[in-house]
N, C-alpha and C. Protein backbone atom coordinates (compact mmCIF):
# COMPACT_ATOMS: atom_id res chain seq x y z
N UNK A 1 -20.27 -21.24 47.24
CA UNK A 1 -20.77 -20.95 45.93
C UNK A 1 -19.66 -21.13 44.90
N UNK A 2 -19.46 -22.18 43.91
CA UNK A 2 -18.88 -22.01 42.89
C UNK A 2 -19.16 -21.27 41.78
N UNK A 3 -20.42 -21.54 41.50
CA UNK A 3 -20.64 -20.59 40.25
C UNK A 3 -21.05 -19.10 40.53
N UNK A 4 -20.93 -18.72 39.11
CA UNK A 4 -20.74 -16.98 39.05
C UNK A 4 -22.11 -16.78 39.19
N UNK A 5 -22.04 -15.25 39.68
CA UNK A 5 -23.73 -14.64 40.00
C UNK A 5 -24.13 -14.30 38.53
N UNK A 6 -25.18 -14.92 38.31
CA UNK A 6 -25.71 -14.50 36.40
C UNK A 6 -26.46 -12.90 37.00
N UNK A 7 -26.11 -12.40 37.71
CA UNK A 7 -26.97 -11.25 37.68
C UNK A 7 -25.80 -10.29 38.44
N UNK A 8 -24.55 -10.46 38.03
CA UNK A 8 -23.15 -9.89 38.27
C UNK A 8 -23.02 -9.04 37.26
N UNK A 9 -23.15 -7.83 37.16
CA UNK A 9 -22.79 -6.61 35.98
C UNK A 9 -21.49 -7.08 35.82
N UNK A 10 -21.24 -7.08 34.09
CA UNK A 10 -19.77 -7.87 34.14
C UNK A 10 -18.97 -5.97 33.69
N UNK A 11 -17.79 -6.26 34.01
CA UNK A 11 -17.01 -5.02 33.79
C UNK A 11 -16.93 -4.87 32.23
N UNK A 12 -16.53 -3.12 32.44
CA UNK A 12 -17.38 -2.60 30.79
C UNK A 12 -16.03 -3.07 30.25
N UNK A 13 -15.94 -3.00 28.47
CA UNK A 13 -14.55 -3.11 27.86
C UNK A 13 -13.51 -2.34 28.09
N UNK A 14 -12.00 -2.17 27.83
CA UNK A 14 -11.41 -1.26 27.76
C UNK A 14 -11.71 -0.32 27.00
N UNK A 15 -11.43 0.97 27.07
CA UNK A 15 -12.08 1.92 25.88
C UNK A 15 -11.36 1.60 24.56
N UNK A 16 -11.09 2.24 23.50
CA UNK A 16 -10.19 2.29 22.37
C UNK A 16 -9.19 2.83 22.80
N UNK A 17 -9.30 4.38 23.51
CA UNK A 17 -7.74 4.55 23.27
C UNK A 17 -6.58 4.29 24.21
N UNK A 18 -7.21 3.38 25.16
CA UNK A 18 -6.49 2.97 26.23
C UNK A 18 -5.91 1.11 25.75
N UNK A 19 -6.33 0.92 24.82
CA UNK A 19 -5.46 -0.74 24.33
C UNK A 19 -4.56 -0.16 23.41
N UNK A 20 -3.84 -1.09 23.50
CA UNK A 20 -2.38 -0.60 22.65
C UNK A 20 -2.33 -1.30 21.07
N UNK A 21 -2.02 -0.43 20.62
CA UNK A 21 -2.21 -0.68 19.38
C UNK A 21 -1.36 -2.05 18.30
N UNK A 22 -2.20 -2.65 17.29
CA UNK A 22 -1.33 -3.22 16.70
C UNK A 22 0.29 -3.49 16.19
N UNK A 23 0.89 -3.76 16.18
CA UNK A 23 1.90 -3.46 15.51
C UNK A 23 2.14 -3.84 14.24
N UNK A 24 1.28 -4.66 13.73
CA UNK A 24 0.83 -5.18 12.13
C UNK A 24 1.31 -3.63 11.42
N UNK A 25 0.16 -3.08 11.26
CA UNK A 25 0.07 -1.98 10.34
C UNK A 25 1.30 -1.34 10.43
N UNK A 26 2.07 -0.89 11.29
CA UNK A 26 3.35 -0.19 11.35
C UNK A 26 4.43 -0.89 10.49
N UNK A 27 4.23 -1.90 10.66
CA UNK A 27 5.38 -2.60 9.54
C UNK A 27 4.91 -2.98 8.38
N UNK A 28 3.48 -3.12 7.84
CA UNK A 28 3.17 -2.83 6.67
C UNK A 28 3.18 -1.73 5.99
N UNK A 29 3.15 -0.47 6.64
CA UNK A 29 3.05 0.66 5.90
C UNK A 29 5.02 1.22 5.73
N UNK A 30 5.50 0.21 6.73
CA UNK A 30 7.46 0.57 6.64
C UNK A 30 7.56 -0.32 4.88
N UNK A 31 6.69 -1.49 4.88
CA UNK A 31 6.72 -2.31 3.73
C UNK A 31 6.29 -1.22 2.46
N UNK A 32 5.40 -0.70 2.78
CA UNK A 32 4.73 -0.10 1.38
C UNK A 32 5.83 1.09 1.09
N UNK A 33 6.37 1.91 2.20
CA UNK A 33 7.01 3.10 1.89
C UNK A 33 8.82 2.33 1.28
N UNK A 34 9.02 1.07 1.67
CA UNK A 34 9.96 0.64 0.89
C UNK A 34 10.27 0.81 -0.28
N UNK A 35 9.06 -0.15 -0.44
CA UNK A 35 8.87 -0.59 -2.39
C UNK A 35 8.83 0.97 -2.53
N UNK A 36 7.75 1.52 -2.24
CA UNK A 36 8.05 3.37 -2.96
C UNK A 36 8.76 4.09 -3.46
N UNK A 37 9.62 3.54 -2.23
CA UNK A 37 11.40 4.55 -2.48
C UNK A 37 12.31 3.61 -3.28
N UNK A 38 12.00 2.27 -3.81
CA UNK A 38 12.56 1.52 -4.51
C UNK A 38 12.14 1.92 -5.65
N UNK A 39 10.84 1.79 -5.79
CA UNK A 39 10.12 2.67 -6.98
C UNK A 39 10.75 3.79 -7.51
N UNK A 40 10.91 4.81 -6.44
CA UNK A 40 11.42 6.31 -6.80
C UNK A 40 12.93 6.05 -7.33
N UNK A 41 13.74 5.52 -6.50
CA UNK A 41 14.90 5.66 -7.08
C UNK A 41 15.26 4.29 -8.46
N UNK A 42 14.34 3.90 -8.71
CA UNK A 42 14.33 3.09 -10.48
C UNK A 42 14.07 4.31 -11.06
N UNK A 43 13.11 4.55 -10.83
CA UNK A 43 12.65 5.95 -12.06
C UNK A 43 13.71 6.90 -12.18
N UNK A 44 14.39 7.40 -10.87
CA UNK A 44 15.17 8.16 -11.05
C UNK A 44 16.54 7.85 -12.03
N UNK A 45 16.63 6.62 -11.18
CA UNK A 45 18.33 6.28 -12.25
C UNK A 45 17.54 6.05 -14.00
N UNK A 46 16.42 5.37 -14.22
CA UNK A 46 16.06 5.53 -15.69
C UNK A 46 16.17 6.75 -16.19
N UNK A 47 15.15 7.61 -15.81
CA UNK A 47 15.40 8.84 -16.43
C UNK A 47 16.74 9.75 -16.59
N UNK A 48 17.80 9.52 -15.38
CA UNK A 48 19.09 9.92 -15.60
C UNK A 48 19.80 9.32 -16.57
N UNK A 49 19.54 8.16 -16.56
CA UNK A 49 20.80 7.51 -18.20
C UNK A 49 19.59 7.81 -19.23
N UNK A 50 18.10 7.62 -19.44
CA UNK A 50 17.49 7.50 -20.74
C UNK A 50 17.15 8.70 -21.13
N UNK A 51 17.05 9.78 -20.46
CA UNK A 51 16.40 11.22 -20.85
C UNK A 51 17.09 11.84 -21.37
N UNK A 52 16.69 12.41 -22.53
CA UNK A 52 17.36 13.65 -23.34
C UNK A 52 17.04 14.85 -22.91
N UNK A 53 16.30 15.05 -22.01
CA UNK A 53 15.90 16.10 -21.53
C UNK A 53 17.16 17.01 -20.80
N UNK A 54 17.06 18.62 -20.91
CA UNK A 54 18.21 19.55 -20.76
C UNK A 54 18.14 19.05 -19.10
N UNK A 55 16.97 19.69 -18.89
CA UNK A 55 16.98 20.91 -17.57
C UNK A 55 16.10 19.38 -16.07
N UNK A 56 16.27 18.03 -16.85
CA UNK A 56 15.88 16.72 -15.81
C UNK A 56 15.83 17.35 -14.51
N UNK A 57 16.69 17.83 -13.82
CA UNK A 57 16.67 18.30 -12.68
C UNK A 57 16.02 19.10 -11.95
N UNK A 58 15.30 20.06 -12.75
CA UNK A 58 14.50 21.44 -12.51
C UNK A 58 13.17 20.49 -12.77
N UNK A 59 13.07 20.01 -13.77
CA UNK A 59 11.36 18.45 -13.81
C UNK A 59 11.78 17.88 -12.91
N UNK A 60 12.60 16.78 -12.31
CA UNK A 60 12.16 16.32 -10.98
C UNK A 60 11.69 17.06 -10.02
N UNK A 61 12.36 18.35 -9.20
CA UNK A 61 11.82 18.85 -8.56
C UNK A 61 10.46 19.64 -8.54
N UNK A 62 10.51 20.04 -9.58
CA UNK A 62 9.14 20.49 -10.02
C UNK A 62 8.17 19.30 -9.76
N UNK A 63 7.90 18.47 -10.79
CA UNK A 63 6.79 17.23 -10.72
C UNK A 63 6.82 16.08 -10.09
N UNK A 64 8.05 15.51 -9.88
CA UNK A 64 8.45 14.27 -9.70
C UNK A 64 8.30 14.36 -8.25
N UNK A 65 9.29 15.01 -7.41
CA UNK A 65 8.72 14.99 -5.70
C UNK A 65 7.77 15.62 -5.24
N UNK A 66 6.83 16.08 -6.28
CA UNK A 66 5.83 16.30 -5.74
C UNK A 66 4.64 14.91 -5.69
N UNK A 67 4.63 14.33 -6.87
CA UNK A 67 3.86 13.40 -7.25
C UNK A 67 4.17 12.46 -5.97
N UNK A 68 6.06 11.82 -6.27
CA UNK A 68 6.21 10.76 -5.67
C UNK A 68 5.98 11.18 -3.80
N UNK A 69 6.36 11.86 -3.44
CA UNK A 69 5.60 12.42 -1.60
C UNK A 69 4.31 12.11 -1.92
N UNK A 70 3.43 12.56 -2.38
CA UNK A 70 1.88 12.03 -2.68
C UNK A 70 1.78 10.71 -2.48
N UNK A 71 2.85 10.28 -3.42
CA UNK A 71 2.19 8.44 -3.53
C UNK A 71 2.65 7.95 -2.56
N UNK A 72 3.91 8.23 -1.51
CA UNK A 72 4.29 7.45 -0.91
C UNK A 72 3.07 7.91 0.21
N UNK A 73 2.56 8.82 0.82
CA UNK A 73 2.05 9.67 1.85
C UNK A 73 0.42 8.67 1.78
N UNK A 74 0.14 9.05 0.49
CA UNK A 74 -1.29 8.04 0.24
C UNK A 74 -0.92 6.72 0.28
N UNK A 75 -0.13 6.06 -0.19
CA UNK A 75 0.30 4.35 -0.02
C UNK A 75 0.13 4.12 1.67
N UNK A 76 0.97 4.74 2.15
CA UNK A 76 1.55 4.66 3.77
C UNK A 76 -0.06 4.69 4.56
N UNK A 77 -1.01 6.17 4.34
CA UNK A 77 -1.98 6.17 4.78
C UNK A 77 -2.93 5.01 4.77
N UNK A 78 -3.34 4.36 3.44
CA UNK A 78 -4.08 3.40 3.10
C UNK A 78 -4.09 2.20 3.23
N UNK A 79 -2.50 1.69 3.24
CA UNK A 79 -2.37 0.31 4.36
C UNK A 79 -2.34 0.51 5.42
N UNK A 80 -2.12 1.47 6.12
CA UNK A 80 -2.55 1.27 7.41
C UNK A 80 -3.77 1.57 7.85
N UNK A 81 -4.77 2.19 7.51
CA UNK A 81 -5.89 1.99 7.61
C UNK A 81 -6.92 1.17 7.59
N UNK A 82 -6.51 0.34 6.00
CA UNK A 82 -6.66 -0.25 5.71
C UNK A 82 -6.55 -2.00 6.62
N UNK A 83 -5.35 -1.75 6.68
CA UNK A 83 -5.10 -3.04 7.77
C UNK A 83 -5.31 -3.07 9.22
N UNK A 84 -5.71 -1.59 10.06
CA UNK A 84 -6.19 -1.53 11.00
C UNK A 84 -7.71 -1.86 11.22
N UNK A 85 -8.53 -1.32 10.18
CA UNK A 85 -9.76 -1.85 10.06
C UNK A 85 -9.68 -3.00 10.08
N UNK A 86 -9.31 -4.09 9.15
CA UNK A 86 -9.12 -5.53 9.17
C UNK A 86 -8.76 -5.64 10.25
N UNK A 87 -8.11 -5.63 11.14
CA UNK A 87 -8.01 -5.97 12.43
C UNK A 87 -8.65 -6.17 13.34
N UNK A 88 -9.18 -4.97 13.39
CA UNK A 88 -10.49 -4.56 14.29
C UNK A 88 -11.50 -5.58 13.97
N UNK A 89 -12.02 -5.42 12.34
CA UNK A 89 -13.59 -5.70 12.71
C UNK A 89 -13.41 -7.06 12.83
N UNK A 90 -11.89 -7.77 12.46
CA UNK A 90 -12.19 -9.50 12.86
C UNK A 90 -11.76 -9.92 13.70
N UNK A 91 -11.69 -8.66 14.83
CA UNK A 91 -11.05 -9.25 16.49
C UNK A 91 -9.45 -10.00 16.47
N UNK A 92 -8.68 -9.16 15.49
CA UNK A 92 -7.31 -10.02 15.51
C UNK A 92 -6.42 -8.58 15.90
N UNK A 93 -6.80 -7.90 16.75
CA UNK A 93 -5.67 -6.72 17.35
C UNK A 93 -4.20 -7.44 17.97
N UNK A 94 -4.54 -8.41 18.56
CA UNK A 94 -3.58 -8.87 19.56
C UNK A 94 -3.21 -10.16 18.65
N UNK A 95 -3.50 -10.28 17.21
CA UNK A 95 -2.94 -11.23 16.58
C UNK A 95 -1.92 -11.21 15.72
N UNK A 96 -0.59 -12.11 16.18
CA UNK A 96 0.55 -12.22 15.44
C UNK A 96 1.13 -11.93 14.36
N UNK A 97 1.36 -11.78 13.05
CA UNK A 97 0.98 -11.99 12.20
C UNK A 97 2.23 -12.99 11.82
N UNK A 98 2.47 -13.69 10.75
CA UNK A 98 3.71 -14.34 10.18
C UNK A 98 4.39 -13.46 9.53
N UNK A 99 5.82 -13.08 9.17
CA UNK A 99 6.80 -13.22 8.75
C UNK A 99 6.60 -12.81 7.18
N UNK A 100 5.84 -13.76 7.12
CA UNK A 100 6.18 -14.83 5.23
C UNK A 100 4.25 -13.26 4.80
N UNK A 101 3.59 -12.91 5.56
CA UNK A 101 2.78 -11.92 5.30
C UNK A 101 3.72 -10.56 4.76
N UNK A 102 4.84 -10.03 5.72
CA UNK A 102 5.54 -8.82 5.28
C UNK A 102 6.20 -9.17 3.77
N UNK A 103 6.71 -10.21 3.98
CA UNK A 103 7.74 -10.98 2.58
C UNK A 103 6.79 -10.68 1.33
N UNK A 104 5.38 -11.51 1.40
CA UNK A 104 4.98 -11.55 0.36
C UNK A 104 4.38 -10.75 0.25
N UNK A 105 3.88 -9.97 0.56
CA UNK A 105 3.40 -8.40 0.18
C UNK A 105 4.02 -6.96 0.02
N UNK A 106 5.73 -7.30 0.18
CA UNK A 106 6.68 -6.77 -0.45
C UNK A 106 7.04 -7.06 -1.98
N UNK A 107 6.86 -8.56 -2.23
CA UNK A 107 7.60 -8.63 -3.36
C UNK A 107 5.95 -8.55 -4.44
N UNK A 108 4.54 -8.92 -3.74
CA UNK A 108 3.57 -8.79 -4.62
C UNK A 108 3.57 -7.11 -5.11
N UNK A 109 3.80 -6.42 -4.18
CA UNK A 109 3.71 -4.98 -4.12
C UNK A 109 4.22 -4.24 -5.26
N UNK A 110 6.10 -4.87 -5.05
CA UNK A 110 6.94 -4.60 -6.36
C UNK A 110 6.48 -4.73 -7.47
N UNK A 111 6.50 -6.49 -7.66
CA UNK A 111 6.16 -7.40 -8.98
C UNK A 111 4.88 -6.32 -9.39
N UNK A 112 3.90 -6.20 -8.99
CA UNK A 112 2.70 -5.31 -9.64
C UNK A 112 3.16 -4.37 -9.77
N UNK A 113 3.85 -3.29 -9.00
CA UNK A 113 4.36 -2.75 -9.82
C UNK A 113 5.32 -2.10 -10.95
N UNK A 114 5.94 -3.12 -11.00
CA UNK A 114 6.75 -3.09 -12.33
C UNK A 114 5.82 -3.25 -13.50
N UNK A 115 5.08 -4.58 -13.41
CA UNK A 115 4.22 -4.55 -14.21
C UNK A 115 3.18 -3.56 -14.72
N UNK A 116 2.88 -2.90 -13.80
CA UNK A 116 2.09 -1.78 -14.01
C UNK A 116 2.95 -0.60 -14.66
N UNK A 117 4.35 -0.58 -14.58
CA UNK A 117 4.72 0.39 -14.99
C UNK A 117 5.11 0.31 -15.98
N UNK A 118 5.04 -1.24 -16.42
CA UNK A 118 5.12 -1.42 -18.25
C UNK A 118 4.09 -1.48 -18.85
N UNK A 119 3.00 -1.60 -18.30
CA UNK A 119 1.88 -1.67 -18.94
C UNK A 119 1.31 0.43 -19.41
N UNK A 120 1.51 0.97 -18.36
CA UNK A 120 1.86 2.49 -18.35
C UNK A 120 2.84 2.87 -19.64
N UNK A 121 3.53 2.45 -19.96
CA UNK A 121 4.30 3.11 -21.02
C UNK A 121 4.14 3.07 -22.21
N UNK A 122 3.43 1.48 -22.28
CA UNK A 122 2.18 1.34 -23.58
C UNK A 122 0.86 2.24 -23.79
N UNK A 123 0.17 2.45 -22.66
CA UNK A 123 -0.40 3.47 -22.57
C UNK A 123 -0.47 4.85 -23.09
N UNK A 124 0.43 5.21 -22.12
CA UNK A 124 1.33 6.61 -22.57
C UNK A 124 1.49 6.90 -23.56
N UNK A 125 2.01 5.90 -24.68
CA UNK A 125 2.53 6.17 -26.18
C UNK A 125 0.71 6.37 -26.59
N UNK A 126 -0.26 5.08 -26.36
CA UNK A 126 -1.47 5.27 -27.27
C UNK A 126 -2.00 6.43 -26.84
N UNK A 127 -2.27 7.23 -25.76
CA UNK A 127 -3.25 8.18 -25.06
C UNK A 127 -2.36 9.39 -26.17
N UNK A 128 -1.19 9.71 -26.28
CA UNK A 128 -0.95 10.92 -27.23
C UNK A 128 -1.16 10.60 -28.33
N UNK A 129 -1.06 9.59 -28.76
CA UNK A 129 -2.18 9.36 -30.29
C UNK A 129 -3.33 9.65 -30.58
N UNK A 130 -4.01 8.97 -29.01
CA UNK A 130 -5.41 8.91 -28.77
C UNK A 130 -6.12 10.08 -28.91
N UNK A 131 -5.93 10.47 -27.64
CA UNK A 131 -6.66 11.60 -27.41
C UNK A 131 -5.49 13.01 -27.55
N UNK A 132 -6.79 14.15 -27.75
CA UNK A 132 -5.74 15.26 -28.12
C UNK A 132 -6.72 15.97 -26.78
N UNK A 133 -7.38 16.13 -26.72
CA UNK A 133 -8.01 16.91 -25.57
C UNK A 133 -7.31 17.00 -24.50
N UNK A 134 -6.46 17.83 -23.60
CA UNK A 134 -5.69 18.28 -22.71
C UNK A 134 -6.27 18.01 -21.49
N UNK A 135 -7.74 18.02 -21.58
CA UNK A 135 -8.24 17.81 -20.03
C UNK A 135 -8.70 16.62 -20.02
N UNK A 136 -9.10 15.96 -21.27
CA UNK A 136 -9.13 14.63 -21.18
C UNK A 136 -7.99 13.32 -21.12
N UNK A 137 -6.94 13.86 -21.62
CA UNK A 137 -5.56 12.79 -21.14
C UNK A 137 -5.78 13.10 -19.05
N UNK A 138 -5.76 14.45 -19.38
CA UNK A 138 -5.05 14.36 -17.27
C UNK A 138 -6.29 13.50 -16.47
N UNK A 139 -7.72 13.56 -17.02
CA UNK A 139 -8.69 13.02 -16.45
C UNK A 139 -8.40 11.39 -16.47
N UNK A 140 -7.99 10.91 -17.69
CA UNK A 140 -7.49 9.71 -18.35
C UNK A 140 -6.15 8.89 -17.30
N UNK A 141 -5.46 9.82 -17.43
CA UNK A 141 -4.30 9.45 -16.63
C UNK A 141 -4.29 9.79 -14.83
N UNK A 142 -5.45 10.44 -14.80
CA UNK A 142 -5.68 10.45 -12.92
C UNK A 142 -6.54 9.23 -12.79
N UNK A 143 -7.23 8.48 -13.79
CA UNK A 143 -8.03 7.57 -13.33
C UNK A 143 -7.08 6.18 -13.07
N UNK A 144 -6.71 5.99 -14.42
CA UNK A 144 -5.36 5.64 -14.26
C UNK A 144 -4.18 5.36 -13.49
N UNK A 145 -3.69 6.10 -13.45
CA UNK A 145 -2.91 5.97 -11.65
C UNK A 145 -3.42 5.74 -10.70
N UNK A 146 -5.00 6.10 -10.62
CA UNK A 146 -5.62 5.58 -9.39
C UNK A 146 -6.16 4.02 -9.23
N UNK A 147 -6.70 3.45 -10.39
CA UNK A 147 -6.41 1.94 -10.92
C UNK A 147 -5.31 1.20 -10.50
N UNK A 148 -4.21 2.15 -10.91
CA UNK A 148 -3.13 1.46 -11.02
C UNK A 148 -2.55 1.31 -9.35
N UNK A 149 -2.87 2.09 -8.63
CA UNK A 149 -2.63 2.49 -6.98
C UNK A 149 -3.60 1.42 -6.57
N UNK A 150 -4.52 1.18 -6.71
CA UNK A 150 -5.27 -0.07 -5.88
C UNK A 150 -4.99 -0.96 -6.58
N UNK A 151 -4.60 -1.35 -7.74
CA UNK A 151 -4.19 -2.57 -7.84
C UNK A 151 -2.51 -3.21 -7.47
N UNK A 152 -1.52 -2.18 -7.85
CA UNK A 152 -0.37 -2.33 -6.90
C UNK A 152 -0.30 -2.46 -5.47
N UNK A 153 -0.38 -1.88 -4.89
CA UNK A 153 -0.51 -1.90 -3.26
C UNK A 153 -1.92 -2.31 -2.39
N UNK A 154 -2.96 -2.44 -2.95
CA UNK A 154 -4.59 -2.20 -2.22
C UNK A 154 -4.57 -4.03 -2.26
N UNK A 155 -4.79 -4.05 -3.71
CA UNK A 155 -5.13 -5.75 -3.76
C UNK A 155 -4.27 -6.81 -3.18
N UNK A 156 -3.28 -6.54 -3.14
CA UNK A 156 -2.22 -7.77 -2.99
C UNK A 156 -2.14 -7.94 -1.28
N UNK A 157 -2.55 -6.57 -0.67
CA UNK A 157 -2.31 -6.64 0.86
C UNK A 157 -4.02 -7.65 0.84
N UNK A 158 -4.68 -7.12 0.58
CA UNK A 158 -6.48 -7.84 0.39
C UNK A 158 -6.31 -9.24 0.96
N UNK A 159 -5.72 -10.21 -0.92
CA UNK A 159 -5.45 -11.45 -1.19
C UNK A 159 -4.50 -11.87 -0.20
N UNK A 160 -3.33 -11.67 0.33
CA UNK A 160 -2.81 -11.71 1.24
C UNK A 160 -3.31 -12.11 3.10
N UNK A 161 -4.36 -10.88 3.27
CA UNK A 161 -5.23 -11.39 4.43
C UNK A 161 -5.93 -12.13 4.07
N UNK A 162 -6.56 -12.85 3.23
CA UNK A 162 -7.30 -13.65 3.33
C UNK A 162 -6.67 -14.83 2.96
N UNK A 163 -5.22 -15.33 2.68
CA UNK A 163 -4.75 -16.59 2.64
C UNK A 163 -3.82 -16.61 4.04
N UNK A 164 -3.47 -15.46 4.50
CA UNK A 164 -2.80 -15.92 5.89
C UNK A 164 -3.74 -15.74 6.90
N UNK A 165 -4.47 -15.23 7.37
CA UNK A 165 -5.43 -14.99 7.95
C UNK A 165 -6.52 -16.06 8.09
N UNK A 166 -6.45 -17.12 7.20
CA UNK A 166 -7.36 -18.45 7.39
C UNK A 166 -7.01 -20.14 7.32
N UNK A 167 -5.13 -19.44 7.10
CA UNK A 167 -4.44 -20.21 6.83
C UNK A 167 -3.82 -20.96 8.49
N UNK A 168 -2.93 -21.85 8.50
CA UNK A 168 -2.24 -22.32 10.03
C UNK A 168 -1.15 -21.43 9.93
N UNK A 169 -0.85 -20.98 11.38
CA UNK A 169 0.68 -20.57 11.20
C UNK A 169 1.52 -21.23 10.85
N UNK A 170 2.45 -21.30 10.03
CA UNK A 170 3.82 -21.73 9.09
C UNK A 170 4.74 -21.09 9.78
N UNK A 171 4.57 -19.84 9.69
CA UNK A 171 5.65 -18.88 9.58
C UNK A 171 6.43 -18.68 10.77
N UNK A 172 7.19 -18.34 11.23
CA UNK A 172 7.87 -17.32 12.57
C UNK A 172 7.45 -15.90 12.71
N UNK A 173 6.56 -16.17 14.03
CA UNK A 173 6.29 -14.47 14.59
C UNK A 173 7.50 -13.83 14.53
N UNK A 174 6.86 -12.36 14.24
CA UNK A 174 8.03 -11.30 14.29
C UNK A 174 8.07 -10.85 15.69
């Protein structure tokens, strides 16, 4: 008999938590918590040479590491989730990724947000003009940052899978 018995129960899949996991997402989310802390420490050295402020030190700890642990904690969470799903539902667990994917979704990551953080300071100045309502700036400015959080880090990983991901490999596996 060469051929297979068509009436051979074929063996079930591995379960989930017995395949080993990607290693994609682990080094995207080392990527996102980069830029973060690149992030954090710009802001920090700005506000140390530009602030007139007395007591800078007692406001960072107060607001600033609280905020920035948030963003890095939510950034970190959301690409990797994010990119584990993508994995999954298009059957690429055990797929490579290139090189030139970590690269450019480091420097898209940055570049947006710098930009975003100049576009924020224009903001900033109109919203205390704007509005005087106290619960309407923080409502204003949580929507805001949250805009500004999927379009820095959310989109660029997006656009990214879908030009390497349909693209030929170029690059050198990591």
């Amino acid at each position: 008999m060469t051929q297979a018995n068509p009436f051979d129960i074929a063996p079930p899949p591995a379960p989930a938590a017995t395949r080993e996991s990607p290693a994609l997402p682990h080094y995207l989310v080392g990527v996102a918590l980069l830029v973060g802390v690149i992030g954090i420490l710009m802001t920090m050295a700005s506000l140390l040479f530009n602030s007139p402020m007395e007591n800078l030190g007692e406001w960072m700890l107060r607001y600033g590491v609280r905020n920035w642990i948030s963003h890095l904690l939510m950034a970190g969470l959301c690409v990797y989730w994010l990119t584990h799903s993508y994995l999954e539902r298009n059957g690429l667990g055990d797929y490579r990724q290139p090189a030139g994917l970590l690269l450019g979704y480091g420097l898209a990551y940055l570049g947006l947000s710098w930009l975003g953080g100049y576009a924020i300071s224009y903001l900033f100045m109109w919203s205390y003009e704007q509005l005087s309502n106290g619960a309407l700036t923080n409502l204003f400015w949580w929507t805001l940052e949250l805009l500004r959080f999927g379009i820095e880090a959310l989109l660029p990983l997006w656009l990214l899978y879908i030009c390497f991901a349909t693209a030929p490999r170029r690059f050198p596996d990591l």
